[in-house]
PDB file of N, CA and C in Angstrom:
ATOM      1  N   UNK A   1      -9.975 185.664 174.759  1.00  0.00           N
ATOM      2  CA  UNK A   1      -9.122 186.772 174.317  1.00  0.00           C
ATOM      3  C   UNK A   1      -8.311 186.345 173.088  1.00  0.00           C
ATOM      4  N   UNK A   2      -8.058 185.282 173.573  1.00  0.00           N
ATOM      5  CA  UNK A   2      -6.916 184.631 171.976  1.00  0.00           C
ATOM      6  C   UNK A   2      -7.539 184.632 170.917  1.00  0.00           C
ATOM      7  N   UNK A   3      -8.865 183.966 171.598  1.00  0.00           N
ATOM      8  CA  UNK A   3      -9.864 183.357 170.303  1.00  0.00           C
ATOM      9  C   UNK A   3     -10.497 184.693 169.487  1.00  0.00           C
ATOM     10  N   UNK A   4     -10.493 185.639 169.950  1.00  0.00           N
ATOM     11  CA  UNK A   4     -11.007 187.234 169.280  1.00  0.00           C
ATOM     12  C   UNK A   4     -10.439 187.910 168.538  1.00  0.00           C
ATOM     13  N   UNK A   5      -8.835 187.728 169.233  1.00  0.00           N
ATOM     14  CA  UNK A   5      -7.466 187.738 168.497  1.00  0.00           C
ATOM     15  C   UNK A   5      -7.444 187.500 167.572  1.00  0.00           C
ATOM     16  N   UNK A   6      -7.365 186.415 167.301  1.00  0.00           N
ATOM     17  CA  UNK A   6      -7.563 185.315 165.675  1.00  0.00           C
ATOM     18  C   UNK A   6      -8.556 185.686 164.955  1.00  0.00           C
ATOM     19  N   UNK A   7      -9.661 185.691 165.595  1.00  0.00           N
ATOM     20  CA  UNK A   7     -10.906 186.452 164.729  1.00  0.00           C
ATOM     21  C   UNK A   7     -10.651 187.419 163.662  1.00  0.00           C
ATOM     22  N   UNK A   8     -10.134 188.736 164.471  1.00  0.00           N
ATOM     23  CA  UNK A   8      -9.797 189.841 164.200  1.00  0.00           C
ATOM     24  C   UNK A   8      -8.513 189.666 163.037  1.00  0.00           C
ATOM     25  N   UNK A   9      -7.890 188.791 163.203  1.00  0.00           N
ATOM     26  CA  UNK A   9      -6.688 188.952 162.324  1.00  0.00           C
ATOM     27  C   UNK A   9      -7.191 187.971 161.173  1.00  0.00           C
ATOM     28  N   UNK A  10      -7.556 187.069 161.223  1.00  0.00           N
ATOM     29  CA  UNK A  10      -8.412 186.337 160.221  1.00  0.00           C
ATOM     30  C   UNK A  10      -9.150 187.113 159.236  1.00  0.00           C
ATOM     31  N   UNK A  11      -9.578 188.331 159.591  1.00  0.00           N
ATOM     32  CA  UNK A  11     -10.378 188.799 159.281  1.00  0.00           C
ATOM     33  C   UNK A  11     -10.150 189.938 158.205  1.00  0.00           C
ATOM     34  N   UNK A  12      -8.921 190.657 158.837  1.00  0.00           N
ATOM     35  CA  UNK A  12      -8.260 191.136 158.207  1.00  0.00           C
ATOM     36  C   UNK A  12      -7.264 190.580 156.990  1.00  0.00           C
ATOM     37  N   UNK A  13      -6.448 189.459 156.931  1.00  0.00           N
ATOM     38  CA  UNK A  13      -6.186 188.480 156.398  1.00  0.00           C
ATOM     39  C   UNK A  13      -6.732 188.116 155.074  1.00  0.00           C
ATOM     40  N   UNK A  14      -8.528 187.982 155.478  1.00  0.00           N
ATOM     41  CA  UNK A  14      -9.497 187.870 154.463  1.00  0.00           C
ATOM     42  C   UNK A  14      -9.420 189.280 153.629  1.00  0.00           C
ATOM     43  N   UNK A  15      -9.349 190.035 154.328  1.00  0.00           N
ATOM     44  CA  UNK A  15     -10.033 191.204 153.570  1.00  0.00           C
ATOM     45  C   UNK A  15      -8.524 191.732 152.258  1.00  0.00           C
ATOM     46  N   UNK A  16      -7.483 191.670 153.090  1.00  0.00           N
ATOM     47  CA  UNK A  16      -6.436 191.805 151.928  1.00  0.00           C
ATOM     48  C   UNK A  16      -5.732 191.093 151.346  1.00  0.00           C
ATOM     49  N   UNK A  17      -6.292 189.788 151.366  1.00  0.00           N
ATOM     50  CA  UNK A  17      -6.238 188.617 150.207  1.00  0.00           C
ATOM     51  C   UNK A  17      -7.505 189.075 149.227  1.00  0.00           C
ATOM     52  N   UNK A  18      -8.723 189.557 149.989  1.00  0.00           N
ATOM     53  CA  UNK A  18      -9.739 189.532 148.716  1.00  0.00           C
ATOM     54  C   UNK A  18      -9.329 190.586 147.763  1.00  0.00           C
ATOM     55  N   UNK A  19      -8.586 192.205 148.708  1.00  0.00           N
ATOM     56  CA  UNK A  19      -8.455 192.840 148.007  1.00  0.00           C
ATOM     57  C   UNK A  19      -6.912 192.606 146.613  1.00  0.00           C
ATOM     58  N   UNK A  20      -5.963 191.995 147.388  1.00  0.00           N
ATOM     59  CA  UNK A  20      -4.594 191.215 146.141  1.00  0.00           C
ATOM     60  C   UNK A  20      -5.706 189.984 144.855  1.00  0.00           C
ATOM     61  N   UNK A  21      -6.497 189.424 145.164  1.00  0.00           N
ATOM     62  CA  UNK A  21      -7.485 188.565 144.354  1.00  0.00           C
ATOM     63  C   UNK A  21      -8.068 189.311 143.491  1.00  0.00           C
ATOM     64  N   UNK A  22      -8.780 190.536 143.781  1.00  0.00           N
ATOM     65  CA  UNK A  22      -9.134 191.559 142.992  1.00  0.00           C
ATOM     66  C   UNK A  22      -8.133 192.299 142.353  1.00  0.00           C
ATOM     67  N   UNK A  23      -6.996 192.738 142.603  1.00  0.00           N
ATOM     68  CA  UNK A  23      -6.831 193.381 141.987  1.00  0.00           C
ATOM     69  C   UNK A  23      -5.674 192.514 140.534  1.00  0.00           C
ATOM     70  N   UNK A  24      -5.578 191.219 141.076  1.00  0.00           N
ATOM     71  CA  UNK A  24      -4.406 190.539 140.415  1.00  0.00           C
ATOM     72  C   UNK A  24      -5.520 189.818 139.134  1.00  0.00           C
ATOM     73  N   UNK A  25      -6.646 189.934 139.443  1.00  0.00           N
ATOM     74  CA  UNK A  25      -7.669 189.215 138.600  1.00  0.00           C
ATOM     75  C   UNK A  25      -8.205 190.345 137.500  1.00  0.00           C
ATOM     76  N   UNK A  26      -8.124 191.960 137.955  1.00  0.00           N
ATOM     77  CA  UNK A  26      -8.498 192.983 137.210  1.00  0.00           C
ATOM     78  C   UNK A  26      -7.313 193.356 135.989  1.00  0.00           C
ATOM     79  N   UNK A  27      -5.733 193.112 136.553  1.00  0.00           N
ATOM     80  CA  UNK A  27      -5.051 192.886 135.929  1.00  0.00           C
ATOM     81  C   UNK A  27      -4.483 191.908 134.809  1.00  0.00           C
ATOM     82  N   UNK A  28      -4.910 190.623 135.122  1.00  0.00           N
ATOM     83  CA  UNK A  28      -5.277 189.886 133.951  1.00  0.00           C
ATOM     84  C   UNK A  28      -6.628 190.384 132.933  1.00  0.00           C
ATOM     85  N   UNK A  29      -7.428 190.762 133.408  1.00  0.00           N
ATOM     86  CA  UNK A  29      -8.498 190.922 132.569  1.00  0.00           C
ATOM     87  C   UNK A  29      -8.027 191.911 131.725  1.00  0.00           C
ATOM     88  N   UNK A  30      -7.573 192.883 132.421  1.00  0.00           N
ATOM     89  CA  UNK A  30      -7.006 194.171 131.225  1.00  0.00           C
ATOM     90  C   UNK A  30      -5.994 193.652 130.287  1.00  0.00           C
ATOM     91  N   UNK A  31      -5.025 192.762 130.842  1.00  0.00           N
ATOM     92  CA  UNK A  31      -4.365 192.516 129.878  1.00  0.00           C
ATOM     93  C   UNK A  31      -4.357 191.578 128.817  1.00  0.00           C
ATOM     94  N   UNK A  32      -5.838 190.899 129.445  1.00  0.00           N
ATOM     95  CA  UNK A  32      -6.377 190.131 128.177  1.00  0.00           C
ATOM     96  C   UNK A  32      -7.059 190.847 127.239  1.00  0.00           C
ATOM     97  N   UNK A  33      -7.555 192.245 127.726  1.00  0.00           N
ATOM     98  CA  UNK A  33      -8.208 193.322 126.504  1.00  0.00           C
ATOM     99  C   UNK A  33      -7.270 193.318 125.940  1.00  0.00           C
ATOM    100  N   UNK A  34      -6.062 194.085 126.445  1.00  0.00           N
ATOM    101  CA  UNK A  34      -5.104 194.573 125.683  1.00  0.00           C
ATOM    102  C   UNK A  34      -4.643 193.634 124.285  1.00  0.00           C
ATOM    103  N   UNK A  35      -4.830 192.217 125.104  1.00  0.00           N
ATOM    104  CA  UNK A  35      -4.283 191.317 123.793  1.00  0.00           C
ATOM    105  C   UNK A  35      -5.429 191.210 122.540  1.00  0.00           C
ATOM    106  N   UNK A  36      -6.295 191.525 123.009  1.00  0.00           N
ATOM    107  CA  UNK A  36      -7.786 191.172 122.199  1.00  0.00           C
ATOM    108  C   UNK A  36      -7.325 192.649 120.770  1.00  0.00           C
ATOM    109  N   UNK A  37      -7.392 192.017 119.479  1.00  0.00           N
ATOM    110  CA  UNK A  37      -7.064 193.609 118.274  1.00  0.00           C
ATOM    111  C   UNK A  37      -8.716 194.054 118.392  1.00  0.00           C
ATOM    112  N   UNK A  38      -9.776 193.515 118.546  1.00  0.00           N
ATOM    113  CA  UNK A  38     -10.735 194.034 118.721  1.00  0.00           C
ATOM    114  C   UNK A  38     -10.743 195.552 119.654  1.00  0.00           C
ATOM    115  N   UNK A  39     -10.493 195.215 120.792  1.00  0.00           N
ATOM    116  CA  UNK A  39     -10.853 195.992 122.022  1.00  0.00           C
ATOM    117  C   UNK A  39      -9.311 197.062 121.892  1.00  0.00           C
ATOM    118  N   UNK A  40      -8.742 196.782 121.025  1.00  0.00           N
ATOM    119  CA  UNK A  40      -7.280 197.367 120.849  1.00  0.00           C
ATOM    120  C   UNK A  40      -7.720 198.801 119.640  1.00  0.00           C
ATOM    121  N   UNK A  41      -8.981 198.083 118.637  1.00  0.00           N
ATOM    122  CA  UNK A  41      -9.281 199.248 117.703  1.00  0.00           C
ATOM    123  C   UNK A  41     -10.201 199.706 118.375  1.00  0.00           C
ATOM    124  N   UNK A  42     -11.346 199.275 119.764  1.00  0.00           N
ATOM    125  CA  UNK A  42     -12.249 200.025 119.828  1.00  0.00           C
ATOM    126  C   UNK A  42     -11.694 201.316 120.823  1.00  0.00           C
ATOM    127  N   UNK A  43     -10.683 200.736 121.684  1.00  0.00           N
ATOM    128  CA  UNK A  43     -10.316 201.794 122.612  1.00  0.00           C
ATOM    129  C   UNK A  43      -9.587 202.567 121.884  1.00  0.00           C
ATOM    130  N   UNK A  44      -8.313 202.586 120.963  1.00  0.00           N
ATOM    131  CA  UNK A  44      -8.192 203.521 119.766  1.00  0.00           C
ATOM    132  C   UNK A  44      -8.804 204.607 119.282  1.00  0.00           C
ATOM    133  N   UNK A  45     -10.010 204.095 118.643  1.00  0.00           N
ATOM    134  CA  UNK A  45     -11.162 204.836 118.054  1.00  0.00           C
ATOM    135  C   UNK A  45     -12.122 205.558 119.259  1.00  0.00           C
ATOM    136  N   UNK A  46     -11.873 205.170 120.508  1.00  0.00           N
ATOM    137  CA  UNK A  46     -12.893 206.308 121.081  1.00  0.00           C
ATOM    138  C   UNK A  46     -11.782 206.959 121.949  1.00  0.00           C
ATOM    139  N   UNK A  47     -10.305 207.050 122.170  1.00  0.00           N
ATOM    140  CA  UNK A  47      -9.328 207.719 122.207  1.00  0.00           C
ATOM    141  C   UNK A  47      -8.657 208.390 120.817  1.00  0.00           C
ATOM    142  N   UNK A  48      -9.107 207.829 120.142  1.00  0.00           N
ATOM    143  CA  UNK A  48      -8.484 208.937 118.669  1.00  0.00           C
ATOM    144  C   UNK A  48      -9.759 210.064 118.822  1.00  0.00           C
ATOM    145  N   UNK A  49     -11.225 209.661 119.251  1.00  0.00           N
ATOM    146  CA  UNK A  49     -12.060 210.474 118.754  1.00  0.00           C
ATOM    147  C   UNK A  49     -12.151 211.526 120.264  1.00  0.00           C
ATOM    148  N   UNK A  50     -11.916 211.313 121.157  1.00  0.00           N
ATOM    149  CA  UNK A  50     -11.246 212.066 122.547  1.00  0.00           C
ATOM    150  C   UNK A  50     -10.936 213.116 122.575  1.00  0.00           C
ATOM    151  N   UNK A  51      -9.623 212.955 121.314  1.00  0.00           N
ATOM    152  CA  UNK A  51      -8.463 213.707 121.706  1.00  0.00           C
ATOM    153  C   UNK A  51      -8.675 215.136 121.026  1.00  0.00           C
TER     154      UNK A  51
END
């Protein structure tokens, strides 16, 4: 019973660490676009051409 216990919470544990890992890793990535002037004129230019 204990041991299923733990399972179960382990498990869960896993799952919303993977999901804080994802999302703290998606957030660096964007904000490494953001720093990039490349990806700064391309998103620009297909939001200037959007609008």
């Amino acid at each position: 019973m204990n041991y299923e216990f733990a399972k179960v919470s382990n498990l869960k544990a896993n799952r919303s660490s993977k999901i804080a890992i994802t999302l703290a890793s998606s957030t660096l990535f964007l904000y490494a676009l953001g720093q990039a002037p490349i990806f700064k004129n391309i998103l620009a230019g297909v939001f200037s051409c959007s609008v």
